[in-house]
C-alpha atoms as a PDB file:
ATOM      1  CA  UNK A   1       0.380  11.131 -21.159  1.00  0.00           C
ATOM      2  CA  UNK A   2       1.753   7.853 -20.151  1.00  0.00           C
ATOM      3  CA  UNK A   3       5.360   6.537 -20.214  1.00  0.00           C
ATOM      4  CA  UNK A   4       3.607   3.221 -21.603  1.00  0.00           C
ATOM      5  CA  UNK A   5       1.868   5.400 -24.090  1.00  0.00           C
ATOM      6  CA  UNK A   6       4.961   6.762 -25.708  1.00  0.00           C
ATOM      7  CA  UNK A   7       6.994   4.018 -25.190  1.00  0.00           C
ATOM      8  CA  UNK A   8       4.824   1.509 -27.279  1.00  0.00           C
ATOM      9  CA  UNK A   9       4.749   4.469 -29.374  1.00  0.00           C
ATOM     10  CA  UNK A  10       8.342   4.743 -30.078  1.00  0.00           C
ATOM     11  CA  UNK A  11       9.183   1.468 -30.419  1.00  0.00           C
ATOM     12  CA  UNK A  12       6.561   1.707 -33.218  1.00  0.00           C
ATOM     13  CA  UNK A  13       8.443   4.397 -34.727  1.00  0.00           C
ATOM     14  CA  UNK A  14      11.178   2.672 -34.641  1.00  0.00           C
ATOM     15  CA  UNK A  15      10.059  -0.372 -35.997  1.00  0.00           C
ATOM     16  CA  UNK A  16       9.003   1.717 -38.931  1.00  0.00           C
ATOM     17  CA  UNK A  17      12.118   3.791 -38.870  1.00  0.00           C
ATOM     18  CA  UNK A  18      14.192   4.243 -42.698  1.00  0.00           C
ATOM     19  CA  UNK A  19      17.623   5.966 -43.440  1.00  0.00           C
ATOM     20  CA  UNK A  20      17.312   9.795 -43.795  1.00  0.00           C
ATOM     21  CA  UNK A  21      18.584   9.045 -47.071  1.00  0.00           C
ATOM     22  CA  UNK A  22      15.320   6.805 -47.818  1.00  0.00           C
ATOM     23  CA  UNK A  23      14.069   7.137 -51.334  1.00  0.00           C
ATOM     24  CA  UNK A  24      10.063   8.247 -52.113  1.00  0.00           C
ATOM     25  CA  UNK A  25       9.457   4.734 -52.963  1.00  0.00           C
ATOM     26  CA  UNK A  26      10.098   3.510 -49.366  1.00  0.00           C
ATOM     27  CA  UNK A  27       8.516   6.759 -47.741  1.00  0.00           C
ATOM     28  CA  UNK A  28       5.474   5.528 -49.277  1.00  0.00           C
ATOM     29  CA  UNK A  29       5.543   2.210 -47.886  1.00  0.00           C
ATOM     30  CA  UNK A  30       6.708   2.713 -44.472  1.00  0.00           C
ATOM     31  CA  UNK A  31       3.789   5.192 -43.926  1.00  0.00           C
ATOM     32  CA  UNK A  32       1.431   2.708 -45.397  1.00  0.00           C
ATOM     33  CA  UNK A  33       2.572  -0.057 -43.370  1.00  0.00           C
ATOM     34  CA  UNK A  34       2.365   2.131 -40.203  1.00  0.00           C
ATOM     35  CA  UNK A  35      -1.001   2.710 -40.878  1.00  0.00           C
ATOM     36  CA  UNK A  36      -2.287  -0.375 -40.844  1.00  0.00           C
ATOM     37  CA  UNK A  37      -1.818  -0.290 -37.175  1.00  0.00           C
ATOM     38  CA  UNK A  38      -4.732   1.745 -36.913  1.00  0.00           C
ATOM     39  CA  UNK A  39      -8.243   1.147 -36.813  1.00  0.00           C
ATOM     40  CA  UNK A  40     -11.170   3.211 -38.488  1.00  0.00           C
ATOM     41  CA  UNK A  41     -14.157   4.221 -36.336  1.00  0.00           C
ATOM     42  CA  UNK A  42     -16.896   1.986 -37.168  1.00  0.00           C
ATOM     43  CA  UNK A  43     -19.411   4.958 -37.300  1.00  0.00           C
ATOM     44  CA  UNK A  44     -17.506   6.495 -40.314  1.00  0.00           C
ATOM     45  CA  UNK A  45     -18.460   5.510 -43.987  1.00  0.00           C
ATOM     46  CA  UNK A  46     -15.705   6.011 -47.049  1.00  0.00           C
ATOM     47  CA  UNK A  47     -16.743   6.528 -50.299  1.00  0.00           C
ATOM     48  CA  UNK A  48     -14.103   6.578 -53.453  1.00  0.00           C
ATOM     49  CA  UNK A  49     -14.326   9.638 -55.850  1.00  0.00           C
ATOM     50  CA  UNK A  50     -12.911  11.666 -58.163  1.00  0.00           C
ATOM     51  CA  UNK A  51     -12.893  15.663 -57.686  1.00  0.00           C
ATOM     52  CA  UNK A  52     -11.659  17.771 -60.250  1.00  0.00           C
ATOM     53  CA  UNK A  53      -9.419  14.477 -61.736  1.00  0.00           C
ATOM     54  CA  UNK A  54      -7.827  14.459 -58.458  1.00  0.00           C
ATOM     55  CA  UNK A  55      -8.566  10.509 -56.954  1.00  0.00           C
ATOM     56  CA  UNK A  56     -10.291  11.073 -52.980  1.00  0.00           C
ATOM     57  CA  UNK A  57     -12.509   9.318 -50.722  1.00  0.00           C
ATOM     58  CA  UNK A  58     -15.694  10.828 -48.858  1.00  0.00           C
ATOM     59  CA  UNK A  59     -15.104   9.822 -45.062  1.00  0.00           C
ATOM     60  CA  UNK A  60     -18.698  10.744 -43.603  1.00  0.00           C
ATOM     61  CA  UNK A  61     -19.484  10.823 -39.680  1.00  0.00           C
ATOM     62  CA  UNK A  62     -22.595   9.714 -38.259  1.00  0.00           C
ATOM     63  CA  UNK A  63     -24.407  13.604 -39.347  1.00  0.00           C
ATOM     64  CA  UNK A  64     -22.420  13.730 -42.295  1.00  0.00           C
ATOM     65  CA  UNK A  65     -24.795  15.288 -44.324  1.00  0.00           C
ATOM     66  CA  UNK A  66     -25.908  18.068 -41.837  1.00  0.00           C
ATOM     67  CA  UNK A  67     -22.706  18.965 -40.425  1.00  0.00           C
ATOM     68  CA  UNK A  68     -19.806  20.912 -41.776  1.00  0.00           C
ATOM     69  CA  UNK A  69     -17.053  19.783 -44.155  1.00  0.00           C
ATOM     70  CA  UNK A  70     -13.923  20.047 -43.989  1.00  0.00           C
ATOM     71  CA  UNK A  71     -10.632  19.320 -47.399  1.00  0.00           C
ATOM     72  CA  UNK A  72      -8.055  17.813 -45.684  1.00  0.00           C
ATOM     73  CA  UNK A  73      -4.598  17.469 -47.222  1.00  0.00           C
ATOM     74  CA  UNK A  74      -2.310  14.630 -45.626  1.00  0.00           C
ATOM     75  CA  UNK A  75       1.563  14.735 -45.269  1.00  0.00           C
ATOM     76  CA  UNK A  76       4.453  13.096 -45.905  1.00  0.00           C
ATOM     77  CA  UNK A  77       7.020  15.603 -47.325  1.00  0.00           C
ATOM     78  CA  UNK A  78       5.316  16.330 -50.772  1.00  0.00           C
ATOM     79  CA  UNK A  79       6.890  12.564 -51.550  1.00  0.00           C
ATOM     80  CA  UNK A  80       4.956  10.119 -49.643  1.00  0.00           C
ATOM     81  CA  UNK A  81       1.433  10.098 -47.595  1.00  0.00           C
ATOM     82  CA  UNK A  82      -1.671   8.800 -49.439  1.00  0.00           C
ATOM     83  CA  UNK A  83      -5.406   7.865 -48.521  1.00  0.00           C
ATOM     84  CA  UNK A  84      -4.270   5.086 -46.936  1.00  0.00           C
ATOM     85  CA  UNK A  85      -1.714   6.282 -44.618  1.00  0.00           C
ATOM     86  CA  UNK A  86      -3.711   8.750 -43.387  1.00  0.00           C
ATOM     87  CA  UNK A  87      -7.461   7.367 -43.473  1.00  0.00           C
ATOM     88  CA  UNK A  88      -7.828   6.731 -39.985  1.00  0.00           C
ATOM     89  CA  UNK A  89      -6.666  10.032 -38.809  1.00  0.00           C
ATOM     90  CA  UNK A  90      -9.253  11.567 -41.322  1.00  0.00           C
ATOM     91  CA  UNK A  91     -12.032   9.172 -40.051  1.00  0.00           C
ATOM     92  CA  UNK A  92     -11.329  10.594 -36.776  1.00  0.00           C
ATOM     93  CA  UNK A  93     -12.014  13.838 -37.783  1.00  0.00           C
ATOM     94  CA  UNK A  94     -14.895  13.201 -39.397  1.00  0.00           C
ATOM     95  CA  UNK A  95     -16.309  11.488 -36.682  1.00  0.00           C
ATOM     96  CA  UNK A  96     -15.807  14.036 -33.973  1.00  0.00           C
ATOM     97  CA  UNK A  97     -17.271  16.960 -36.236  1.00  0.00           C
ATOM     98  CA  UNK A  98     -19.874  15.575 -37.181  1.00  0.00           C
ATOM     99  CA  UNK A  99     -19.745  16.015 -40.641  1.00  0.00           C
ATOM    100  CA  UNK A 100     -17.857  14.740 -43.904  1.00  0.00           C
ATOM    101  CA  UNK A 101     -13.958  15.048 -44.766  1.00  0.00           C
ATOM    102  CA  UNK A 102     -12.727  15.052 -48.324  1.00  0.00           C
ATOM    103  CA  UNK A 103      -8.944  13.352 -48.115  1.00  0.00           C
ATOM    104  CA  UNK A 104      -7.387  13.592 -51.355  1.00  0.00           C
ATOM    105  CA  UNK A 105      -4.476  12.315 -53.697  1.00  0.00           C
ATOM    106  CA  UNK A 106      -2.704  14.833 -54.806  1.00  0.00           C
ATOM    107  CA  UNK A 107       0.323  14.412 -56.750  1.00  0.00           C
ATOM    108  CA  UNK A 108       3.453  13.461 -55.574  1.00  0.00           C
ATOM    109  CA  UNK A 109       7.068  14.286 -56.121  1.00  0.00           C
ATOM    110  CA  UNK A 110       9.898  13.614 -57.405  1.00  0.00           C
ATOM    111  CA  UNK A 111       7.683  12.274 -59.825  1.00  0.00           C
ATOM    112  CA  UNK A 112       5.315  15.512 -59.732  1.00  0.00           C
ATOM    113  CA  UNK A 113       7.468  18.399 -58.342  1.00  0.00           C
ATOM    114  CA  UNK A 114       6.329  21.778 -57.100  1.00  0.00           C
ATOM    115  CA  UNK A 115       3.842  22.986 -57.700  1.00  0.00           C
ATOM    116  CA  UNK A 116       1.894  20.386 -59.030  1.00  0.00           C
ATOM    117  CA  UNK A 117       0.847  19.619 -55.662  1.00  0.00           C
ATOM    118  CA  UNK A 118      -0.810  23.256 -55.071  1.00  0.00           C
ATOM    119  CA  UNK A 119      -2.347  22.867 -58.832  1.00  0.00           C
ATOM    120  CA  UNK A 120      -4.088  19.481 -57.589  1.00  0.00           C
ATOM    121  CA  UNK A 121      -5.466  21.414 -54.238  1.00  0.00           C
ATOM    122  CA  UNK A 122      -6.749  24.681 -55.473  1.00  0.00           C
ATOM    123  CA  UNK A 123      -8.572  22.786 -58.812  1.00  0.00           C
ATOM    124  CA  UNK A 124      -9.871  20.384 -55.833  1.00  0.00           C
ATOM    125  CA  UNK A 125     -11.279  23.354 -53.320  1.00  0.00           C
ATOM    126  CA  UNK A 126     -12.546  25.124 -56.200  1.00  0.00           C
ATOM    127  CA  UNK A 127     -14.544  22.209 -57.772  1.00  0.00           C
ATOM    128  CA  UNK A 128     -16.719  21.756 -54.035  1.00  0.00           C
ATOM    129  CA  UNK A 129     -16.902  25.285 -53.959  1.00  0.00           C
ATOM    130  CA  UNK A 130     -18.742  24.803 -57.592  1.00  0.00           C
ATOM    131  CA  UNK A 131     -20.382  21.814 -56.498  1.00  0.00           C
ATOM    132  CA  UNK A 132     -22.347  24.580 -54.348  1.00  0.00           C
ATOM    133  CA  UNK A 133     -20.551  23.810 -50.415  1.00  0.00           C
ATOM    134  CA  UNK A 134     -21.219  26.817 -48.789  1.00  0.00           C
ATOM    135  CA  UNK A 135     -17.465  28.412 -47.583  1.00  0.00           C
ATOM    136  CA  UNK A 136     -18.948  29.061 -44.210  1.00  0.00           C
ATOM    137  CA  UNK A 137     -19.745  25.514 -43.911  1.00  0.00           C
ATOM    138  CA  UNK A 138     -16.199  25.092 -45.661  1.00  0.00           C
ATOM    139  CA  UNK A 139     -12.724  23.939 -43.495  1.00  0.00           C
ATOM    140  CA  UNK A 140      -9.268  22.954 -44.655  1.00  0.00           C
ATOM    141  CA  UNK A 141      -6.331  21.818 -43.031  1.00  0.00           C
ATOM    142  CA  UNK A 142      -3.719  18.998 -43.558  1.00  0.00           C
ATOM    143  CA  UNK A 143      -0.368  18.008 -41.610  1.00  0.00           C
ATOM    144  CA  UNK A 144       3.280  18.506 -41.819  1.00  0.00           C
ATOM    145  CA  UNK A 145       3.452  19.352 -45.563  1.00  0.00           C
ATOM    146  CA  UNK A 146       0.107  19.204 -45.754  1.00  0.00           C
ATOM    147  CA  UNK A 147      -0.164  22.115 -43.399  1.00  0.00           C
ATOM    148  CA  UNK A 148       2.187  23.762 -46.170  1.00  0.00           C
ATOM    149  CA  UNK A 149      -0.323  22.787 -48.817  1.00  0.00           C
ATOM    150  CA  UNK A 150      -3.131  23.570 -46.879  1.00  0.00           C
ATOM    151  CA  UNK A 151      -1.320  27.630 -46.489  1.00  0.00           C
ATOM    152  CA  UNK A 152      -0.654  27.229 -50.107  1.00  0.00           C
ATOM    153  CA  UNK A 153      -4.231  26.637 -51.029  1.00  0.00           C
ATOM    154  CA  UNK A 154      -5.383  29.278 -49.252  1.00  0.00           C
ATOM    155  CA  UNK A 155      -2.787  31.896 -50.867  1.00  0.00           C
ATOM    156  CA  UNK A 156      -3.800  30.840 -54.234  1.00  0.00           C
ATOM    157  CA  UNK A 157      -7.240  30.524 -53.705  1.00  0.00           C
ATOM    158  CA  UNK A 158      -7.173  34.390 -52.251  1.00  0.00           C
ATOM    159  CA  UNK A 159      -5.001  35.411 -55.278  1.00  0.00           C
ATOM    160  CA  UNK A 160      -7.761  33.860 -57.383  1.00  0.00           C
ATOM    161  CA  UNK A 161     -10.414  35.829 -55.669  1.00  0.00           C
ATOM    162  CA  UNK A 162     -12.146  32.484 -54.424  1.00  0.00           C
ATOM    163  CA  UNK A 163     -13.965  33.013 -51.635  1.00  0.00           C
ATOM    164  CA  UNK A 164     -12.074  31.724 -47.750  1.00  0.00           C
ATOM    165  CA  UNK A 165     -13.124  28.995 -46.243  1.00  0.00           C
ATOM    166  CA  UNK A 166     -14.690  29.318 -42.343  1.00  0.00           C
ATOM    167  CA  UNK A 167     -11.209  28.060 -41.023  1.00  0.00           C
ATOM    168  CA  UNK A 168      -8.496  26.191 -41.435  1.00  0.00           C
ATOM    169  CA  UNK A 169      -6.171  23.916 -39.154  1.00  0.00           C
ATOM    170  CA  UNK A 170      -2.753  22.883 -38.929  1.00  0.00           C
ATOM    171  CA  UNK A 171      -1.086  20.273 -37.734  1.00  0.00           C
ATOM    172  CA  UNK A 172       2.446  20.201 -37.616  1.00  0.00           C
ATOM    173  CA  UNK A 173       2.865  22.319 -40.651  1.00  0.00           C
ATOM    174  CA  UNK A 174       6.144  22.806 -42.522  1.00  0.00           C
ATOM    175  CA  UNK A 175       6.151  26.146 -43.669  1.00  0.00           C
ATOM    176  CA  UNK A 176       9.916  26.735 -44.863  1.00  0.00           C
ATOM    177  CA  UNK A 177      11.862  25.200 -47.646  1.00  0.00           C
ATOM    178  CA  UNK A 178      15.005  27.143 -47.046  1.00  0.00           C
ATOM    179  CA  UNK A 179      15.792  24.721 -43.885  1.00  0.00           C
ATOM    180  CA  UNK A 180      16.426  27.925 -41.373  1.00  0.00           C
ATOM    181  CA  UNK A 181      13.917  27.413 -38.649  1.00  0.00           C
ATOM    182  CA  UNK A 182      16.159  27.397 -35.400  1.00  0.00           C
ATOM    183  CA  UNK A 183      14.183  24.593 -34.217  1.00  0.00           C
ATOM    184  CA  UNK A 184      16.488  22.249 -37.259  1.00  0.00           C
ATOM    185  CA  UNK A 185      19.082  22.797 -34.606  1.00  0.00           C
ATOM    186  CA  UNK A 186      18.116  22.903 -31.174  1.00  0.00           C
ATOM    187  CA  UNK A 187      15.459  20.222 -31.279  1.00  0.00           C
ATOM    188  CA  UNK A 188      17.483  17.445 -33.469  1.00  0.00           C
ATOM    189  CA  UNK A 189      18.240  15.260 -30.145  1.00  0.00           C
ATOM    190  CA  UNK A 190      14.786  15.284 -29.070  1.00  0.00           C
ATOM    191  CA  UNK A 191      12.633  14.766 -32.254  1.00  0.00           C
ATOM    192  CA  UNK A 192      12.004  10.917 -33.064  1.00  0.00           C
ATOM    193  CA  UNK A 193      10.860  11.100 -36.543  1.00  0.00           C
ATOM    194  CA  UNK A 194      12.313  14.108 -38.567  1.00  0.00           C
ATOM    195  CA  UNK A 195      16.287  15.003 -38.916  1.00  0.00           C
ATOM    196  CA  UNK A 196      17.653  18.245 -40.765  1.00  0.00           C
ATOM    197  CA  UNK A 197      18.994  16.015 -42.992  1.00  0.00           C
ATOM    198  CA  UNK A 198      15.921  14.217 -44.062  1.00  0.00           C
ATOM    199  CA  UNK A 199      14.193  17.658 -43.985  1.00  0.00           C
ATOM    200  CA  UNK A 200      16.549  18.802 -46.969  1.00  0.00           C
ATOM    201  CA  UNK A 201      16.316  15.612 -48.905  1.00  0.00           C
ATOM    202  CA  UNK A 202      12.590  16.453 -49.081  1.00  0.00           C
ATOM    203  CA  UNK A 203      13.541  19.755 -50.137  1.00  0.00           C
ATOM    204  CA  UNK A 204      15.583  18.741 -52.580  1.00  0.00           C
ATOM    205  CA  UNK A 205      12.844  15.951 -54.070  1.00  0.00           C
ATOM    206  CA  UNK A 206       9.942  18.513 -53.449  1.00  0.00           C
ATOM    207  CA  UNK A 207      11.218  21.517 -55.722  1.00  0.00           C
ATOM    208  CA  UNK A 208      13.157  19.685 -58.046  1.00  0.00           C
ATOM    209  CA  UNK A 209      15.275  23.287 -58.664  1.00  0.00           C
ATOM    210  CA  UNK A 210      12.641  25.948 -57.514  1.00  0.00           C
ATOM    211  CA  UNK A 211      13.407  29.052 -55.462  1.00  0.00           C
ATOM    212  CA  UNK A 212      12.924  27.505 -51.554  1.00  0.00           C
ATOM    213  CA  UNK A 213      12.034  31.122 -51.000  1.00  0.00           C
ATOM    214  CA  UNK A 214       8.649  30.884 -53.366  1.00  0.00           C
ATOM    215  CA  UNK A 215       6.015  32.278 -51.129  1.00  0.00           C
ATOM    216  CA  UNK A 216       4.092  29.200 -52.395  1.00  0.00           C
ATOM    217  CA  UNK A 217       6.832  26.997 -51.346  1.00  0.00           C
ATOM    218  CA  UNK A 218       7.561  28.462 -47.966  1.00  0.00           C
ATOM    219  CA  UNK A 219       4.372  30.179 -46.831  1.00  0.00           C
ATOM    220  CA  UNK A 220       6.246  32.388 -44.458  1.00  0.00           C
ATOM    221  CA  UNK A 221       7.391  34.321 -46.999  1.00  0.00           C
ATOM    222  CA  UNK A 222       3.782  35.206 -48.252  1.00  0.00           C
ATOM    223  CA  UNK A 223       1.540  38.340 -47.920  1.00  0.00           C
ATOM    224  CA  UNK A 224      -0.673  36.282 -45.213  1.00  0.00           C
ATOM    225  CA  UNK A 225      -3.346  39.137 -44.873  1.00  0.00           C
ATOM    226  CA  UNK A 226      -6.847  38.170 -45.822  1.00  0.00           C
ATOM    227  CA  UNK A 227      -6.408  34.469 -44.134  1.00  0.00           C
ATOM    228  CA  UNK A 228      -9.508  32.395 -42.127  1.00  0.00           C
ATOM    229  CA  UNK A 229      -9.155  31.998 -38.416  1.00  0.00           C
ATOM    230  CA  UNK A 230      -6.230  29.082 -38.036  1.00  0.00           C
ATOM    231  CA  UNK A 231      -5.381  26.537 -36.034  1.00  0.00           C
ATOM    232  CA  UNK A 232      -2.382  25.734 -35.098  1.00  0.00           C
ATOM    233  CA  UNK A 233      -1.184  22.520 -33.081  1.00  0.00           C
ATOM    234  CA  UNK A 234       2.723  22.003 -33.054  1.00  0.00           C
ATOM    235  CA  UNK A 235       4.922  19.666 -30.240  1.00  0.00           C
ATOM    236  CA  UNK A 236       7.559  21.401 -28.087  1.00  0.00           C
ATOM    237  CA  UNK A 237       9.816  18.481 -29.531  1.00  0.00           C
ATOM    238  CA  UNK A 238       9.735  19.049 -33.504  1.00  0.00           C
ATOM    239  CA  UNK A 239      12.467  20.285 -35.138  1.00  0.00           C
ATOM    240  CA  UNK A 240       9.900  22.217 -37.224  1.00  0.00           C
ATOM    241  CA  UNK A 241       8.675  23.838 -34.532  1.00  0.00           C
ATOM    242  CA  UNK A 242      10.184  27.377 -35.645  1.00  0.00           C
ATOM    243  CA  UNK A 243       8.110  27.027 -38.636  1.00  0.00           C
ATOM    244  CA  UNK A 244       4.791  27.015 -36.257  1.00  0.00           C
ATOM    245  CA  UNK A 245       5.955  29.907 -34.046  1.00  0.00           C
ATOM    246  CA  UNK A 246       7.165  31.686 -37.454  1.00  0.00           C
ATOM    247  CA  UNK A 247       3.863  31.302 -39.577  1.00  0.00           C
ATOM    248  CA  UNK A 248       2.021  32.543 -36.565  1.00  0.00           C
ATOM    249  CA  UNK A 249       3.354  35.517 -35.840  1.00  0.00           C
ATOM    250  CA  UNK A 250       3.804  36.514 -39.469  1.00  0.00           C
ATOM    251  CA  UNK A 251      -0.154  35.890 -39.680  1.00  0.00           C
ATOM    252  CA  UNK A 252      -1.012  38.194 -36.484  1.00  0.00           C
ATOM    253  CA  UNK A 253       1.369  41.047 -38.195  1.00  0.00           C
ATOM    254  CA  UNK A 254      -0.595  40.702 -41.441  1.00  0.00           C
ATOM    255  CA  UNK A 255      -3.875  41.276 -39.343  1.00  0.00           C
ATOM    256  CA  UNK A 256      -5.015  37.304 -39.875  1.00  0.00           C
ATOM    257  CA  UNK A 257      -6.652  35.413 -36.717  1.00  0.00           C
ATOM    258  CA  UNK A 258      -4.187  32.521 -35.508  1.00  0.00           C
ATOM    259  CA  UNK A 259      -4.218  30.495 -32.737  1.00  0.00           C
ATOM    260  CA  UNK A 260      -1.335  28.393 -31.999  1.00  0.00           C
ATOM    261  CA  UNK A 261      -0.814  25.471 -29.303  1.00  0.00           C
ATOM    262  CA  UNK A 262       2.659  24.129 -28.340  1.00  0.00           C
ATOM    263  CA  UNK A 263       1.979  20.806 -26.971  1.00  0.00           C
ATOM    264  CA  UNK A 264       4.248  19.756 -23.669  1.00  0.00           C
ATOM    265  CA  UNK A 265       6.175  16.327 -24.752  1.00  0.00           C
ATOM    266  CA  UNK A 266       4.688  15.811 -28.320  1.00  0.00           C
ATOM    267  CA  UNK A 267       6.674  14.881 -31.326  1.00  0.00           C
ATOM    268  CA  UNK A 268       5.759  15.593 -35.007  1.00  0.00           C
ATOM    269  CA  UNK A 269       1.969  14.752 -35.887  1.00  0.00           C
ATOM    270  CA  UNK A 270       1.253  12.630 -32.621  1.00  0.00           C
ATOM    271  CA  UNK A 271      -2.050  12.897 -34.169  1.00  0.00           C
ATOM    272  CA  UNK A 272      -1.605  10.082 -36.339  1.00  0.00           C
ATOM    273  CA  UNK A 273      -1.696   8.157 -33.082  1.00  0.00           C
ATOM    274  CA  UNK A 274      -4.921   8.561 -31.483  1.00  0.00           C
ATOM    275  CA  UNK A 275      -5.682   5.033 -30.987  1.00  0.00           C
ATOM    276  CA  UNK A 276      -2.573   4.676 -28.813  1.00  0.00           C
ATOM    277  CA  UNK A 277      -2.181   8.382 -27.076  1.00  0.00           C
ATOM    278  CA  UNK A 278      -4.894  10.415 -25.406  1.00  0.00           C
ATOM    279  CA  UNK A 279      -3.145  13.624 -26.566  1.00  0.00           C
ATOM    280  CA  UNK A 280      -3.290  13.063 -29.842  1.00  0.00           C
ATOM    281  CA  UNK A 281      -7.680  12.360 -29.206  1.00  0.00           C
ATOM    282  CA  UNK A 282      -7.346  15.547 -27.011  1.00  0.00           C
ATOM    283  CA  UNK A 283      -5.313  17.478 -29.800  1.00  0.00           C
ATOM    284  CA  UNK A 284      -8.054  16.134 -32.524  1.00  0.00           C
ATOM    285  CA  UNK A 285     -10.834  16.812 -30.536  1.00  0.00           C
ATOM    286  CA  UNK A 286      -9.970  20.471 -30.364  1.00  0.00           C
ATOM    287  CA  UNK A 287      -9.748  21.011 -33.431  1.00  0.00           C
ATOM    288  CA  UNK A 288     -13.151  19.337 -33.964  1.00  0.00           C
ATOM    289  CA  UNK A 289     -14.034  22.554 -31.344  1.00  0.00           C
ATOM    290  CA  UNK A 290     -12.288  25.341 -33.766  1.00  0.00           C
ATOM    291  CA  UNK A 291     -14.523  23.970 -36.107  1.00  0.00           C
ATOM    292  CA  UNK A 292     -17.718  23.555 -34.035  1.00  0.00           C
ATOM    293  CA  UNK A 293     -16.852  27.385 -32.918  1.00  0.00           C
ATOM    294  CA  UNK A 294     -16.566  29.081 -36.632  1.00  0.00           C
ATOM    295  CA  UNK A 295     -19.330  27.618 -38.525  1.00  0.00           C
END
């Protein structure tokens, strides 16, 4: 890591920065906007599609059709995040395993509250699980709330008795709606992009009245035994940071396989900027290994 790395990277952040009190609609934008920033690799092809009336592109790497596959659920607080703010990260991926990605669509709130956004992954998973994708072959994973989502999925598709996939990663995942991670506290002078306050606004849009203590909602709180090996990648400067550490040891009590990595210096989903940091292209290109290493 370079102090020219981070710096162009912060004043990118900044440049892209909105009040905590910043409503869906300009979420949505600003993470679109960043986005643009970012190149896709040239070896990956994107195909539009619909999956179980859920709107998702096919991003394919250059052995796409031999190699594994992988769901992948982006963030943005439940609010904001699309295809597009997220498509080169996802191209990445694809790329570096060798196989094809499914990003998805799902439903956002205020607009869609909880759980609408769990309804949208499960029907997906299930319908390439019908389609006849072998759950060996089979990886999920998503960042910061799509790291929630991505736990979420998993419950319900366990409760459902669908079979697991091979694995699943995280990256940056918020696991906690009830805002108690101790992290909140003593990382809110070192975290760039995420403030306690913004972190219950989200809250507040995502549930839209629910119980923040919904096992669904907060993952935490769930019976996590009968999980997929895990990945977890987290900075040592989020404020959500507890929820990593949490989630992890909650999944080694219930007898699931977890793995997590604190990364030295990182801030909340420095994968997005792989272009621009080689720890975020170090970070991504593990994960490529998990998957590599459970198929």
């Amino acid at each position: 890591m370079s102090k020219q790395e981070l710096d162009a990277i912060y004043e990118m952040m900044e440049e892209n920065a909105f009040p905590e009190d910043a409503a869906p609609e300009l979420l949505r934008e600003s993470m679109d906007a960043a986005a643009a920033n970012f190149p896709v690799p040239e070896s990956v092809t994107i195909t539009e599609t619909e999956i179980a009336g859920v709107a998702a592109e096919w991003l394919v790497g250059p052995t796409g059709k031999d190699g594994p596959v992988m769901l992948y659920l982006h963030g943005g607080g439940y609010v904001a995040g699309s295809l597009k703010s997220h498509r080169h990260l996802v191209a990445y991926l694809a790329d570096k395993i060798g196989g094809r990605v499914l990003n998805i669509d799902y439903r956002l709130a205020p607009e869609h509250p909880f759980p609408a956004q769990i309804e949208d992954a499960i029907a997906v998973y299930a319908a390439m699980l019908d389609d006849g994708i072998d759950p060996a072959n089979l990886f999920i994973g998503g960042d910061s709330a799509g790291g929630g989502l991505t736990m979420a999925t998993l419950l319900s598709a366990r409760d459902k008795g669908l079979p697991m996939p091979a694995g699943a990663i995280l990256f940056s995942p918020w696991m906690d709606m009830t805002v108690s991670g101790e992290t909140l506290v003593t990382k809110a002078d070192v975290d760039p992009s995420i403030t306690p306050t913004m972190v219950q606004n989200t809250v507040n849009n995502y549930l839209g009245g629910a119980d923040p203590n919904d096992p669904l909602a907060s993952p935490i709180f769930a019976d996590l035994s009968g999980m997929p090996p895990i990945l977890i990648q987290t900075g040592e400067n989020e404020v959500l940071l507890s929820d990593s550490e949490t989630l992890n040891s909650r999944l080694i009590e219930a007898g699931s396989q977890s793995q997590l990595e604190v990364w030295s210096g990182m801030f909340h989903v420095w994968h997005q900027f792989w272009p621009m940091l080689s720890e975020a292209r170090d970070a991504l290109d593990g994960a490529a290994k998990f998957i590599a290493d459970h198929r």
